[in-house]
N, C-alpha and C. Protein backbone atom coordinates (compact mmCIF):
# COMPACT_ATOMS: atom_id res chain seq x y z
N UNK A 1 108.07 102.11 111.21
CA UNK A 1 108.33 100.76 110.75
C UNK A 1 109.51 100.13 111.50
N UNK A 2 110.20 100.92 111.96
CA UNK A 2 111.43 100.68 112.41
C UNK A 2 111.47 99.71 113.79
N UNK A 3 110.45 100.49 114.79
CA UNK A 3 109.97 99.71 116.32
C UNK A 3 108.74 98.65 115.85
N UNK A 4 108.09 98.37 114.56
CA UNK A 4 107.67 97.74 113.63
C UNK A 4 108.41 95.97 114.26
N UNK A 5 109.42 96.98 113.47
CA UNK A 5 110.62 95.34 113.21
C UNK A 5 111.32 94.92 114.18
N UNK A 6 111.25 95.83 115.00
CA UNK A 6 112.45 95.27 116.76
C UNK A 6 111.39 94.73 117.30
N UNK A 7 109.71 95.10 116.90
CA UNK A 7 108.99 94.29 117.92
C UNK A 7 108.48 93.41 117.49
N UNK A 8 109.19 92.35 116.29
CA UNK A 8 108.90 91.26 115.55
C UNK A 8 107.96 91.12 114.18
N UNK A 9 107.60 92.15 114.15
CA UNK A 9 106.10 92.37 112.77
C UNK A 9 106.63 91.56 111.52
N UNK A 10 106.03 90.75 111.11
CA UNK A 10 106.46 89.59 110.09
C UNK A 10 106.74 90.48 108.39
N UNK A 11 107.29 89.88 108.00
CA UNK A 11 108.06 90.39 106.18
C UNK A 11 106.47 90.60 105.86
N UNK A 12 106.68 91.59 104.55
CA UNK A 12 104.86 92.03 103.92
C UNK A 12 104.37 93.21 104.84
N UNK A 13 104.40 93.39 105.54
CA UNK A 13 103.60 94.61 105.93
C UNK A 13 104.05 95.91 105.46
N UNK A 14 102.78 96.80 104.76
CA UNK A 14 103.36 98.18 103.90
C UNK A 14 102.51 99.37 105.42
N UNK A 15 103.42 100.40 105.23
CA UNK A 15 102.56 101.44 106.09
C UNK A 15 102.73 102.50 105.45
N UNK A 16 101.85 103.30 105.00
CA UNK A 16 101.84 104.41 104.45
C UNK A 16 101.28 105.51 105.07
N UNK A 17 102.24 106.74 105.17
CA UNK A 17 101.85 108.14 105.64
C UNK A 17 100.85 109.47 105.00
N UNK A 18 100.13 109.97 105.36
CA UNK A 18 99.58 110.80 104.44
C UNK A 18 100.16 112.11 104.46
N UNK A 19 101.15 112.22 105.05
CA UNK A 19 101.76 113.31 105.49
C UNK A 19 102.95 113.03 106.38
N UNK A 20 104.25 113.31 105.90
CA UNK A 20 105.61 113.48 106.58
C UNK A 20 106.23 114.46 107.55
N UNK A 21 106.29 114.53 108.30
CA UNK A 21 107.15 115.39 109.08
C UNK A 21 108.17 115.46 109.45
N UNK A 22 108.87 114.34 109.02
CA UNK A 22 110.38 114.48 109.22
C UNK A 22 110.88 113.54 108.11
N UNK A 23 110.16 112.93 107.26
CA UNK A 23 110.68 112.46 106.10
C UNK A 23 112.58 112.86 105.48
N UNK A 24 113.12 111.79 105.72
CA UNK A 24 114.44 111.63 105.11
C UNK A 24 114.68 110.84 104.31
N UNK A 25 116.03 111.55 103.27
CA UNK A 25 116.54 110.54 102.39
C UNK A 25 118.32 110.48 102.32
N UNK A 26 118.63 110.12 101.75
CA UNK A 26 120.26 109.65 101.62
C UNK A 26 120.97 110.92 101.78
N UNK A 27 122.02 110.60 102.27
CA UNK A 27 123.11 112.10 103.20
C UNK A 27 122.54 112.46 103.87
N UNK A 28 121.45 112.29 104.59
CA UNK A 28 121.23 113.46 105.38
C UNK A 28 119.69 114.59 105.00
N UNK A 29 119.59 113.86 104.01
CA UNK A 29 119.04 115.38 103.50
C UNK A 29 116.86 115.28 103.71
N UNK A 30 116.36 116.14 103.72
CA UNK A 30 115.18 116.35 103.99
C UNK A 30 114.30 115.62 102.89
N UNK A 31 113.58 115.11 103.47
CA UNK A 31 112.68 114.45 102.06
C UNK A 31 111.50 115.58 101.80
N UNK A 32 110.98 116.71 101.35
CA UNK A 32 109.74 117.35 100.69
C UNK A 32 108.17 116.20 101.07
N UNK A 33 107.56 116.59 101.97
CA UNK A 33 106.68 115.79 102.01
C UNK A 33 104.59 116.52 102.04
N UNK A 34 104.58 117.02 100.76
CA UNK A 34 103.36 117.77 100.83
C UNK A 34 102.33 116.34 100.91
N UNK A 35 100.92 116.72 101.20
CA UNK A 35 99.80 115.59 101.12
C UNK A 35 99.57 115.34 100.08
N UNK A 36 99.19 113.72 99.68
CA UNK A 36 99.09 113.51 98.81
C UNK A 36 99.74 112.80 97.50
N UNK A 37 101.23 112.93 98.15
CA UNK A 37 102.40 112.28 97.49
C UNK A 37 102.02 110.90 98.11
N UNK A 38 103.19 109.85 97.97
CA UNK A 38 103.44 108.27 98.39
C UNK A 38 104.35 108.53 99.22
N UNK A 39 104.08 108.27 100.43
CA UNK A 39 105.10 108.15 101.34
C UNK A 39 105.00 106.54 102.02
N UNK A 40 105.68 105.55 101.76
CA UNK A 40 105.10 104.20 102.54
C UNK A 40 106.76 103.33 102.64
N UNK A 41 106.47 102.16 103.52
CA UNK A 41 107.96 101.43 103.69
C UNK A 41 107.13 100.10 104.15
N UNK A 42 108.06 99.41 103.83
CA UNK A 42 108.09 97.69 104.02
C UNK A 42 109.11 97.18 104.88
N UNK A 43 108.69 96.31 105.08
CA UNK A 43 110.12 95.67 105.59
C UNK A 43 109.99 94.24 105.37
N UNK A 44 111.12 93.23 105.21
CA UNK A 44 111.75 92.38 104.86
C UNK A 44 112.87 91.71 105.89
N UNK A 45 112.00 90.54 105.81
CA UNK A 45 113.21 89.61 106.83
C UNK A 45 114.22 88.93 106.25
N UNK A 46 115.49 89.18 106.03
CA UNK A 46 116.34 88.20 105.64
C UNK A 46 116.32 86.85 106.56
N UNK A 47 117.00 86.04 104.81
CA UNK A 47 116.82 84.20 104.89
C UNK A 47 118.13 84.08 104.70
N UNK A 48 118.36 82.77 105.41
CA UNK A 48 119.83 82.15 104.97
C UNK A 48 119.54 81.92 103.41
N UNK A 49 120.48 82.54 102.80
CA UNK A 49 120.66 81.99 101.58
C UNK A 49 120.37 83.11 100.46
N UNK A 50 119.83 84.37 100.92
CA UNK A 50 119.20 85.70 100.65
C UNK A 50 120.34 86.11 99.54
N UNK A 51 120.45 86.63 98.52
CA UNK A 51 121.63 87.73 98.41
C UNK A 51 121.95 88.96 99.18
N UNK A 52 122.76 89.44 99.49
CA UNK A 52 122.86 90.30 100.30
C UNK A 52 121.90 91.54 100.29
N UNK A 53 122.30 92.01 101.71
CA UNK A 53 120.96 93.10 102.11
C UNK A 53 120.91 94.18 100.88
N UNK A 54 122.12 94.49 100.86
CA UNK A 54 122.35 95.98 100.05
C UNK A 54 121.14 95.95 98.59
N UNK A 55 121.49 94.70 97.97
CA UNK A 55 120.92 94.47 96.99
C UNK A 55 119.28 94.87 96.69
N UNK A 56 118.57 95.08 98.01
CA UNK A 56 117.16 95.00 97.73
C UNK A 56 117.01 96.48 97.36
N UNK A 57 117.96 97.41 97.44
CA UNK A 57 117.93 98.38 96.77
C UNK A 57 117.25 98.14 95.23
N UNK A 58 117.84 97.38 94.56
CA UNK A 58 117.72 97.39 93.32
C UNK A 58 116.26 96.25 92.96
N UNK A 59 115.64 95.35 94.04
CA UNK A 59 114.04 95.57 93.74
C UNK A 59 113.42 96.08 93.79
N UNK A 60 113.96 97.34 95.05
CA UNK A 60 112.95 98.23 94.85
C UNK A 60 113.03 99.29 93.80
N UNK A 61 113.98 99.10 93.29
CA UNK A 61 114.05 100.15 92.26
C UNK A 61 113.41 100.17 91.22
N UNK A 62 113.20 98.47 90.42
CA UNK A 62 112.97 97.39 89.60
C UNK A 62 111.07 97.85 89.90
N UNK A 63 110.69 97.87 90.98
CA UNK A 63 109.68 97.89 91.21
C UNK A 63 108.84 99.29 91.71
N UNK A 64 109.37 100.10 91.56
CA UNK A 64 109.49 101.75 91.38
C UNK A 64 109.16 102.04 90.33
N UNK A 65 110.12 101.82 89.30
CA UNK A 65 110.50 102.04 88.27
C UNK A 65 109.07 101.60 87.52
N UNK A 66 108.41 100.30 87.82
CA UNK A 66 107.68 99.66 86.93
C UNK A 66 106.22 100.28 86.88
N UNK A 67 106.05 101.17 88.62
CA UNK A 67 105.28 101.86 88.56
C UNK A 67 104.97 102.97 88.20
N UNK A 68 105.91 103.84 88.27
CA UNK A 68 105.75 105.36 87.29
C UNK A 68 106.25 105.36 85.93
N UNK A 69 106.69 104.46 85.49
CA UNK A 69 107.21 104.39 83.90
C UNK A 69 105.94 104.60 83.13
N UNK A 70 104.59 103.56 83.49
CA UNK A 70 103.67 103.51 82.81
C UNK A 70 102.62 105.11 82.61
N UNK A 71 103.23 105.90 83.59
CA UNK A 71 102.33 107.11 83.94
C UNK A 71 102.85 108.19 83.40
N UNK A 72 104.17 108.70 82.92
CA UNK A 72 104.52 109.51 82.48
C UNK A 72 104.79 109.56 80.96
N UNK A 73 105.06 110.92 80.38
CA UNK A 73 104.85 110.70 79.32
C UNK A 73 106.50 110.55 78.63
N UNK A 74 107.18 111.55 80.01
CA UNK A 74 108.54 111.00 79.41
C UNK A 74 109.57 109.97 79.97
N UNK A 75 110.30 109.90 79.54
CA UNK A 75 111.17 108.35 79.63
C UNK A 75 112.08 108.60 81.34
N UNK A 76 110.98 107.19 82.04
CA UNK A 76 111.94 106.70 82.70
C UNK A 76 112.87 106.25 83.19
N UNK A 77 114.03 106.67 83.94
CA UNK A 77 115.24 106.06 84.26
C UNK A 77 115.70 106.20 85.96
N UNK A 78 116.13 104.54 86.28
CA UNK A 78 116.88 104.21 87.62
C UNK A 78 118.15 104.94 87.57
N UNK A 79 118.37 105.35 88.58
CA UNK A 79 119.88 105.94 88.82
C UNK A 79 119.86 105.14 90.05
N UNK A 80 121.00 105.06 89.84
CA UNK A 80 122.04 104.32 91.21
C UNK A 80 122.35 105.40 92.07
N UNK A 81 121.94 105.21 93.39
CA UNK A 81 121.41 103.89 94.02
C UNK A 81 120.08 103.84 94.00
N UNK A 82 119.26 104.78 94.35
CA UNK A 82 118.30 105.14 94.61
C UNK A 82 116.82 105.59 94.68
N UNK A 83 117.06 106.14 93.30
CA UNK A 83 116.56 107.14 92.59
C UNK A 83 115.62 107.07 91.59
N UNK A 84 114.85 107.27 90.78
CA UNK A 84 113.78 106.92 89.72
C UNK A 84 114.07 108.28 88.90
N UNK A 85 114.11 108.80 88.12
CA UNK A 85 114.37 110.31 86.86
C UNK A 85 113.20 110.11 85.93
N UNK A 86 112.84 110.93 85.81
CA UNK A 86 112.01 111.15 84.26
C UNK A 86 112.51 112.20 83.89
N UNK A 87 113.13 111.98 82.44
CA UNK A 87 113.72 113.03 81.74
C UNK A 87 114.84 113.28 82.82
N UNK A 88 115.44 113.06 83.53
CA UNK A 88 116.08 113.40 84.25
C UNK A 88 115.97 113.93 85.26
N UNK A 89 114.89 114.40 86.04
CA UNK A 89 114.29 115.13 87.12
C UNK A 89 113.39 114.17 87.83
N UNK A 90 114.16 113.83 89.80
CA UNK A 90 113.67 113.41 90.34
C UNK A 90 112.11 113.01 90.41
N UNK A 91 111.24 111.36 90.32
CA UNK A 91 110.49 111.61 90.42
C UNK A 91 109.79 110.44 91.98
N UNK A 92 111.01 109.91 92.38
CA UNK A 92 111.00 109.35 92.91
C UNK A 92 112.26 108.76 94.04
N UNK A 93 111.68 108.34 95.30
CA UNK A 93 113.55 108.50 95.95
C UNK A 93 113.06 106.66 96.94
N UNK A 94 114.34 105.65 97.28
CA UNK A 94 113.86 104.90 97.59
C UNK A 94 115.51 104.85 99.14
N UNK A 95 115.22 104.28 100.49
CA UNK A 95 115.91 104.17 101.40
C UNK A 95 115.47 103.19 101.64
N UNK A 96 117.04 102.62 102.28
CA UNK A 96 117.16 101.25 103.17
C UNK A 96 117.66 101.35 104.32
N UNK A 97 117.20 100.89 105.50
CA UNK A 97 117.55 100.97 106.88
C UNK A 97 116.95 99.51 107.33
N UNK A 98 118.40 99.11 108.15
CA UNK A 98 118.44 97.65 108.70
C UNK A 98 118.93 97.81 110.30
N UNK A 99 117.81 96.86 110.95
CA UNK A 99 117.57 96.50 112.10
C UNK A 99 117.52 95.04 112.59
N UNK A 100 118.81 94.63 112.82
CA UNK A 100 118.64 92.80 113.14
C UNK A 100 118.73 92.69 111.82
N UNK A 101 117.68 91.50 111.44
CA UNK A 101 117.25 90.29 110.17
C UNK A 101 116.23 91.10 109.82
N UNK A 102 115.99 92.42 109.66
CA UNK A 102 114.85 93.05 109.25
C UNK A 102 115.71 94.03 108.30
N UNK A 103 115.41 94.18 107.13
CA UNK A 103 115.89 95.39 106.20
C UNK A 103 114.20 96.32 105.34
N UNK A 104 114.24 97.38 106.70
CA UNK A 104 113.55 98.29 105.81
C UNK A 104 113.04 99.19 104.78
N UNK A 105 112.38 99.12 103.73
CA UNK A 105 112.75 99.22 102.20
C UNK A 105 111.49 100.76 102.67
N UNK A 106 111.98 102.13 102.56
CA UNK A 106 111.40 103.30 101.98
C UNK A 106 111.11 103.83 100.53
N UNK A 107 110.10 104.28 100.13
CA UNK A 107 109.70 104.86 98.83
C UNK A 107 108.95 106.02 99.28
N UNK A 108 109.48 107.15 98.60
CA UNK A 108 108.32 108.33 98.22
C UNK A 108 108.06 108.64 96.83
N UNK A 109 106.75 108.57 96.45
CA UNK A 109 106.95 109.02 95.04
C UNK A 109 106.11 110.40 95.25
N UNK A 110 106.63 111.38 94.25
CA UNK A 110 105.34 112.38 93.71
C UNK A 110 104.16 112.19 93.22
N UNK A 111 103.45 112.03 93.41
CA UNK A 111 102.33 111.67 92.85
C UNK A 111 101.09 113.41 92.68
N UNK A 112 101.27 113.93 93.44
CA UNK A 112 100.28 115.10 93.28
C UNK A 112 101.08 116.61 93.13
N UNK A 113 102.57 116.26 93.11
CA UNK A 113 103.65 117.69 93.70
C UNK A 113 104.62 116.87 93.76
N UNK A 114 105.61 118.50 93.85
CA UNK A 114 106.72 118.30 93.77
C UNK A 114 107.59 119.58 94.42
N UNK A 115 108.27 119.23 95.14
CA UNK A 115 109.50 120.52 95.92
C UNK A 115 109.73 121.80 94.85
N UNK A 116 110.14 122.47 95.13
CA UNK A 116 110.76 123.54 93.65
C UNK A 116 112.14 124.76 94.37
N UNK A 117 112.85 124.73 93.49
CA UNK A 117 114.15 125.66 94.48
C UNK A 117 115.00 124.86 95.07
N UNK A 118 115.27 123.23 94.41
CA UNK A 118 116.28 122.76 94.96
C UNK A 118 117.48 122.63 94.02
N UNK A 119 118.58 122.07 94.71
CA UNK A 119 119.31 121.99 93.77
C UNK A 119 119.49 121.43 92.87
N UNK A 120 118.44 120.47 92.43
CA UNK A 120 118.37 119.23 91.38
C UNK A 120 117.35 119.22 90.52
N UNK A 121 116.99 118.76 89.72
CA UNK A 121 115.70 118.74 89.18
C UNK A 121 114.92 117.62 89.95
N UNK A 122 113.63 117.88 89.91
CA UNK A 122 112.49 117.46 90.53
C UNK A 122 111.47 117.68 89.54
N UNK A 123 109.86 116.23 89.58
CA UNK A 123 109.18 116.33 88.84
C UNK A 123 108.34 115.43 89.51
N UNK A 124 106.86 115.15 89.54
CA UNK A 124 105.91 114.62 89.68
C UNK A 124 105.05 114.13 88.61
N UNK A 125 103.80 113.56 88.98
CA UNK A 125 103.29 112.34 87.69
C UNK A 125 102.45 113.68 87.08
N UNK A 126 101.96 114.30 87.79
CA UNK A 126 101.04 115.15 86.91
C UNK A 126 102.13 116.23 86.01
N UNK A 127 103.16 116.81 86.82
CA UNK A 127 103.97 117.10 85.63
C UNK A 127 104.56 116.81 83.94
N UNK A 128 104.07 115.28 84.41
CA UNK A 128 104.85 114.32 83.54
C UNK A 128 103.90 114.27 82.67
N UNK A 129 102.46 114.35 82.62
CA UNK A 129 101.20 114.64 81.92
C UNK A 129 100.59 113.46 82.57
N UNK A 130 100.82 112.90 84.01
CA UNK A 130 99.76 111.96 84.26
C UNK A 130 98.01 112.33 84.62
N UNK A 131 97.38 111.45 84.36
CA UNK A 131 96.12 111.79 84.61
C UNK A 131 95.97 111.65 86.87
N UNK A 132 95.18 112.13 87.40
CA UNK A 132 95.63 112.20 88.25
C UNK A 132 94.95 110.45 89.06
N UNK A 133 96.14 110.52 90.06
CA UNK A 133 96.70 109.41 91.10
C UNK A 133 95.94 109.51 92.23
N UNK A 134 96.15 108.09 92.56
CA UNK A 134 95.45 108.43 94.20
C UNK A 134 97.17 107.52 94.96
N UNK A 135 97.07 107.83 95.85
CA UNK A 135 98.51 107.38 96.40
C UNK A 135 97.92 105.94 96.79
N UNK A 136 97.10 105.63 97.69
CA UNK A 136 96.59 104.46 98.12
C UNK A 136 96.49 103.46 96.59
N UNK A 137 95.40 103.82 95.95
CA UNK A 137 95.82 102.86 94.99
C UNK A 137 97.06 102.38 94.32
N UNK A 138 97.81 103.74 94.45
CA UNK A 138 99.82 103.15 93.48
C UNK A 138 100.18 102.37 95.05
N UNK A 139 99.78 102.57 96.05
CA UNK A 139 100.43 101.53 97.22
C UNK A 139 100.29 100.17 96.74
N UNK A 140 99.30 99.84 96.45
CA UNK A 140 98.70 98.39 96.26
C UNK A 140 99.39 98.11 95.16
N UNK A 141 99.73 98.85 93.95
CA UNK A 141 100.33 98.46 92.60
C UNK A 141 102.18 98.33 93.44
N UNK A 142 102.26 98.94 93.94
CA UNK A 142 103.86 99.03 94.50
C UNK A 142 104.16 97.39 95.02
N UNK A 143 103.26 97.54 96.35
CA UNK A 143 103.31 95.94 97.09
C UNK A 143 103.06 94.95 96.18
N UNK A 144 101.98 95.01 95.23
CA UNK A 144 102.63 93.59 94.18
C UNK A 144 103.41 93.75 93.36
N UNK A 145 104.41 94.51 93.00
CA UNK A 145 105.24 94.71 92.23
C UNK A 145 106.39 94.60 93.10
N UNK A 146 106.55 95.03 93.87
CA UNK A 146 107.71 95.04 95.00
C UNK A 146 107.95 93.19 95.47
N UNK A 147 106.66 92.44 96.06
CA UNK A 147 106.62 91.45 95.95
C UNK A 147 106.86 90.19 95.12
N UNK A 148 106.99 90.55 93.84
CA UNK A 148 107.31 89.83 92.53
C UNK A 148 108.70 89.94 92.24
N UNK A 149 108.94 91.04 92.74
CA UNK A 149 110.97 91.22 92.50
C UNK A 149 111.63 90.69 93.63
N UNK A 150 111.24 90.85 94.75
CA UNK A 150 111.73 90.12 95.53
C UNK A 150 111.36 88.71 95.58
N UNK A 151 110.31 87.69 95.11
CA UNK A 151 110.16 86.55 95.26
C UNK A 151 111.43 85.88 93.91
N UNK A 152 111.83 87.11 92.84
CA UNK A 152 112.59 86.60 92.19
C UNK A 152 113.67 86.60 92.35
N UNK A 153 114.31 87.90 93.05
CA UNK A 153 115.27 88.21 94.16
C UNK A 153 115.59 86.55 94.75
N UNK A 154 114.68 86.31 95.65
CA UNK A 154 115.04 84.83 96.59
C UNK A 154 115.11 83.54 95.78
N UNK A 155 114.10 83.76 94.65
CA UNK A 155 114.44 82.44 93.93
C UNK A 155 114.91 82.10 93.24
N UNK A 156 115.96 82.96 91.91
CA UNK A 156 116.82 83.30 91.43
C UNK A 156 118.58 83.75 91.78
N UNK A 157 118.10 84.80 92.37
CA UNK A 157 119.24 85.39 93.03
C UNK A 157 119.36 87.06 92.51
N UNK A 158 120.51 87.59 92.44
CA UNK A 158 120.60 88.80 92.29
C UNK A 158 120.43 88.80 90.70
N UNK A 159 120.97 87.85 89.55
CA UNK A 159 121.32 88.39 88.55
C UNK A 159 120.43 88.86 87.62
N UNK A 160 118.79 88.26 87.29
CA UNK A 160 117.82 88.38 86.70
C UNK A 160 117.29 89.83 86.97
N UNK A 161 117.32 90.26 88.74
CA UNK A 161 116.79 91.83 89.30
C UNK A 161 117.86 92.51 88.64
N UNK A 162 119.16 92.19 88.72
CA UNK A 162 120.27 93.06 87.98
C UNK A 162 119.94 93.67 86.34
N UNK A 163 119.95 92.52 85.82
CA UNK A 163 119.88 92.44 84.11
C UNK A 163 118.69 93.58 84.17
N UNK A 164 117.36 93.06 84.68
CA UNK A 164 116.25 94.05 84.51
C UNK A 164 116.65 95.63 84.88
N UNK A 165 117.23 95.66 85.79
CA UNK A 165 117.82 97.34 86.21
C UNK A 165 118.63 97.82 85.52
N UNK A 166 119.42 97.04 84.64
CA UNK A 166 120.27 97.31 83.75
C UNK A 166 119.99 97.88 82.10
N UNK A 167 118.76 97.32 82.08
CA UNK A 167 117.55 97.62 81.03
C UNK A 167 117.32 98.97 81.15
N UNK A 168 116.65 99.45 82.91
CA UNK A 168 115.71 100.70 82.73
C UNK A 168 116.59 101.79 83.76
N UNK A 169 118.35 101.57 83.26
CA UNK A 169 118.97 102.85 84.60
C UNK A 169 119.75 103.59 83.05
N UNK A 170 120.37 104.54 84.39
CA UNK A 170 121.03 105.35 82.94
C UNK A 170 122.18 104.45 81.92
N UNK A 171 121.99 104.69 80.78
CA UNK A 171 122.86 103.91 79.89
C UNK A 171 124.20 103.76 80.54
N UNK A 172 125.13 102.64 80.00
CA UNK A 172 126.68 102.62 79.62
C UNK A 172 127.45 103.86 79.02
N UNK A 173 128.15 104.28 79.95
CA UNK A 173 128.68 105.70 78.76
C UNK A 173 128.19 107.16 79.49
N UNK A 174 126.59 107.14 80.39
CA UNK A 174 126.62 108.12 81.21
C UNK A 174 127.66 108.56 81.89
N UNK A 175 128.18 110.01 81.97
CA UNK A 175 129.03 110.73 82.67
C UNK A 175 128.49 111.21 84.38
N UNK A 176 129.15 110.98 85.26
CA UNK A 176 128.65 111.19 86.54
C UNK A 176 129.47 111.07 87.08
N UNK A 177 129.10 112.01 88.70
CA UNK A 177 130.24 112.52 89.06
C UNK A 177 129.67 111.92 90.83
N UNK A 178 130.52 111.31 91.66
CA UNK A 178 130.30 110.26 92.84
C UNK A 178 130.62 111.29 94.12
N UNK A 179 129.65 111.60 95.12
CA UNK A 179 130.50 112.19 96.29
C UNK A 179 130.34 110.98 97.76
N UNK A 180 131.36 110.51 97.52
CA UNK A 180 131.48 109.32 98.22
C UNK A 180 131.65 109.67 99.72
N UNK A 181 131.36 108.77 101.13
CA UNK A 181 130.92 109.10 102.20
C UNK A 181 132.08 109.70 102.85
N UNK A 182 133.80 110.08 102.15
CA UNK A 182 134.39 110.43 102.92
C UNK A 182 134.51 111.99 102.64
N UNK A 183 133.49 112.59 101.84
CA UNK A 183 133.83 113.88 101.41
C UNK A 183 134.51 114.06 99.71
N UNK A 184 134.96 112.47 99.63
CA UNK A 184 135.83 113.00 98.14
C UNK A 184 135.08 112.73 96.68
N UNK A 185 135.24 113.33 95.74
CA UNK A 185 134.68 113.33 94.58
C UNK A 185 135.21 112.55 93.78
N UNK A 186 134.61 111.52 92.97
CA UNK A 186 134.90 111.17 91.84
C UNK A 186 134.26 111.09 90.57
N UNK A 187 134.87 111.83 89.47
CA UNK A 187 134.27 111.59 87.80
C UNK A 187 134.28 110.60 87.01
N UNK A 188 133.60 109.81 86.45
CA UNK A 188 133.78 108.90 85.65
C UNK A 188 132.84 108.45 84.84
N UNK A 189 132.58 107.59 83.77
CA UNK A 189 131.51 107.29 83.01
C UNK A 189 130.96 105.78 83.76
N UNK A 190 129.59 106.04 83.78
CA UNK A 190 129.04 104.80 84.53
C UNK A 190 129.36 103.44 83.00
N UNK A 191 129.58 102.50 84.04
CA UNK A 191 130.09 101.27 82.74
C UNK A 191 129.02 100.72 83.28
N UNK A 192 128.74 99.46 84.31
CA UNK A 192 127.56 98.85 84.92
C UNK A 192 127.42 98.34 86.06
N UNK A 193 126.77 97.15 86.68
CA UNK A 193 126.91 96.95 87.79
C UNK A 193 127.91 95.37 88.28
N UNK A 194 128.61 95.09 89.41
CA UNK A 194 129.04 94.05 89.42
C UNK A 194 127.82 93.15 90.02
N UNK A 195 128.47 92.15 90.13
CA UNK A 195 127.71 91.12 90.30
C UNK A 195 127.39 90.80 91.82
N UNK A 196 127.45 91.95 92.20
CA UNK A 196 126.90 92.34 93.73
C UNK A 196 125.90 93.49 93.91
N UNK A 197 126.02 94.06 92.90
CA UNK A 197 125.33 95.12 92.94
C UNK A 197 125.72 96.78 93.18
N UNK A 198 127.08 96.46 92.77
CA UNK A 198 128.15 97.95 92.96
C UNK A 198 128.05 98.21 91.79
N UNK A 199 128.21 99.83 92.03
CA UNK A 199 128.29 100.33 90.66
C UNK A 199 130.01 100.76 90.24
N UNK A 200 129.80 100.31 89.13
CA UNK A 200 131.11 100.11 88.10
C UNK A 200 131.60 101.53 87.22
N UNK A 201 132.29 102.10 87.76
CA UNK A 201 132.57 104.29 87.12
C UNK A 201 134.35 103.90 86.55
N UNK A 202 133.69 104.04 85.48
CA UNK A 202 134.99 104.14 83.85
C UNK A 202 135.55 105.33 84.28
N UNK A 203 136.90 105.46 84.68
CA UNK A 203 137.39 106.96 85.03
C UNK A 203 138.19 107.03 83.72
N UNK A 204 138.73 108.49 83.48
CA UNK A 204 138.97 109.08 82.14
C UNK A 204 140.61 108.61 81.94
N UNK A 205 141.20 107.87 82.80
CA UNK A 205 142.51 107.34 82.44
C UNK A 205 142.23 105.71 81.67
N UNK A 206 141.13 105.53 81.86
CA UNK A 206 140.60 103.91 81.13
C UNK A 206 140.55 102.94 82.37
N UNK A 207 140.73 103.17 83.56
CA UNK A 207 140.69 102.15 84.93
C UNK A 207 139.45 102.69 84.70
N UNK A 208 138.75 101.15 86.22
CA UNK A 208 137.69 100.93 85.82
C UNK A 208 137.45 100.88 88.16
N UNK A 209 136.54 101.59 88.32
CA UNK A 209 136.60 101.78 90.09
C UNK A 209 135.28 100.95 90.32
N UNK A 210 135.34 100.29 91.43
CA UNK A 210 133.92 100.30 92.04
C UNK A 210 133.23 101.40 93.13
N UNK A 211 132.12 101.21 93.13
CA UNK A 211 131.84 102.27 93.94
C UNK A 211 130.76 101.92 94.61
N UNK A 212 130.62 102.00 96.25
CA UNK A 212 130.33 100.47 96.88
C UNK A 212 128.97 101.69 97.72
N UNK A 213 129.21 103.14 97.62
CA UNK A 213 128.43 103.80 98.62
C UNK A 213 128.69 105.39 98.20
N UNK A 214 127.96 106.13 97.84
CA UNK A 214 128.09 107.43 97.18
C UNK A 214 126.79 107.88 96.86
N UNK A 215 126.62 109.55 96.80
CA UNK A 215 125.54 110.15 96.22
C UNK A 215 126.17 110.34 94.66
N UNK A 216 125.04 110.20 93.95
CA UNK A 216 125.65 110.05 91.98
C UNK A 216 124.51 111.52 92.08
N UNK A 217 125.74 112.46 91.19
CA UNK A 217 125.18 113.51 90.67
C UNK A 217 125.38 113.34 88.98
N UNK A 218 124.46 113.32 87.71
CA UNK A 218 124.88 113.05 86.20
C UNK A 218 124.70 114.34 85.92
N UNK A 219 125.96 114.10 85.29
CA UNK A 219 126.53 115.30 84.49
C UNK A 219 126.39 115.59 83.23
């Protein structure tokens, strides 16, 4: 998608993989890519007047979220930044990579499997008691759902995609612990998001931090 967008390919186009081979996600780390899962990315041209890039994190999340919520049996939740949980165990991971006026929006979901032996919890739809998926069809449910948050994204602005993510991420009061890009750790209780789209960590002296770029581990 990437030589996609340097070689002009217009906003809307989805491409989906049936199989990963080098699939990545945030830090660094390996994305699990058996057949059969959702592996697909978009990309998006920023407009004068856009809210900022960072932000489309949180349509796609908005629009993640809207798709496996309905399929599992247990309760969905967004984690910041990234991330989709059921019950708390990965079921979904979303990346952004920007090129020029092009910001490329990644999603993998589980849909048929799931990794096992990592350090986190992990879970897929059939785990979750879904009946079974075809990845192509959740593509098509993704792109109009993805498309509807972002048309509200541009015609609204950030705060309406906010409020909604604010609805379906981990509560006010979650404990979590930040390993931010310089190596250092921080603990604190997630409070919410600013009005940019940072996340807001209540540390245990009663200050209140932003936190602009970090992997969130909940504790």
């Amino acid at each position: 998608m990437l030589v996609l967008a340097e070689q002009g390919e217009a906003e809307g186009v989805w491409l989906r993989a049936g199989r990963q081979t080098g699939g990545r996600g945030r830090m660094g780390r390996i994305w699990e890519s058996p057949d059969g899962n959702l592996f697909c990315s978009t990309l998006v041209r920023l407009r004068a007047g856009d809210p900022l890039p960072h932000s489309l994190a949180l349509v796609a999340a908005n629009a993640v979220h809207a798709l496996v919520a309905p399929l599992c049996a247990g309760q969905a939740r967004i984690k910041w930044p990234n991330d989709v949980l059921v019950d708390g165990a990965k079921i979904a991971g979303i990346l952004l990579e920007r090129t020029g006026d092009a910001v490329i929006v990644g999603v993998g979901v589980n849909v048929t499997g799931h990794p096992v032996g990592l350090d986190r919890p992990v879970t897929s739809l059939p785990a979750q008691g879904a009946i079974e998926a075809d990845a192509g069809v959740l593509l098509g449910r993704l792109a109009e759902l993805f498309g509807h948050w972002l048309a509200i994204w541009r015609a609204q602005g950030l705060d309406p995609v906010r409020t909604h993510w604010l609805l379906n991420a981990h509560p006010s009061g979650t404990p979590m612990q930040v390993l931010q890009p310089d190596g250092t750790r921080v603990e604190g209780h997630f409070d919410t998001l600013d009005r940019q789209g940072m996340l807001i960590l209540r540390l245990a002296n009663g200050e209140s931090r932003a936190i602009h770029a970090g992997d969130i581990h909940l504790i």
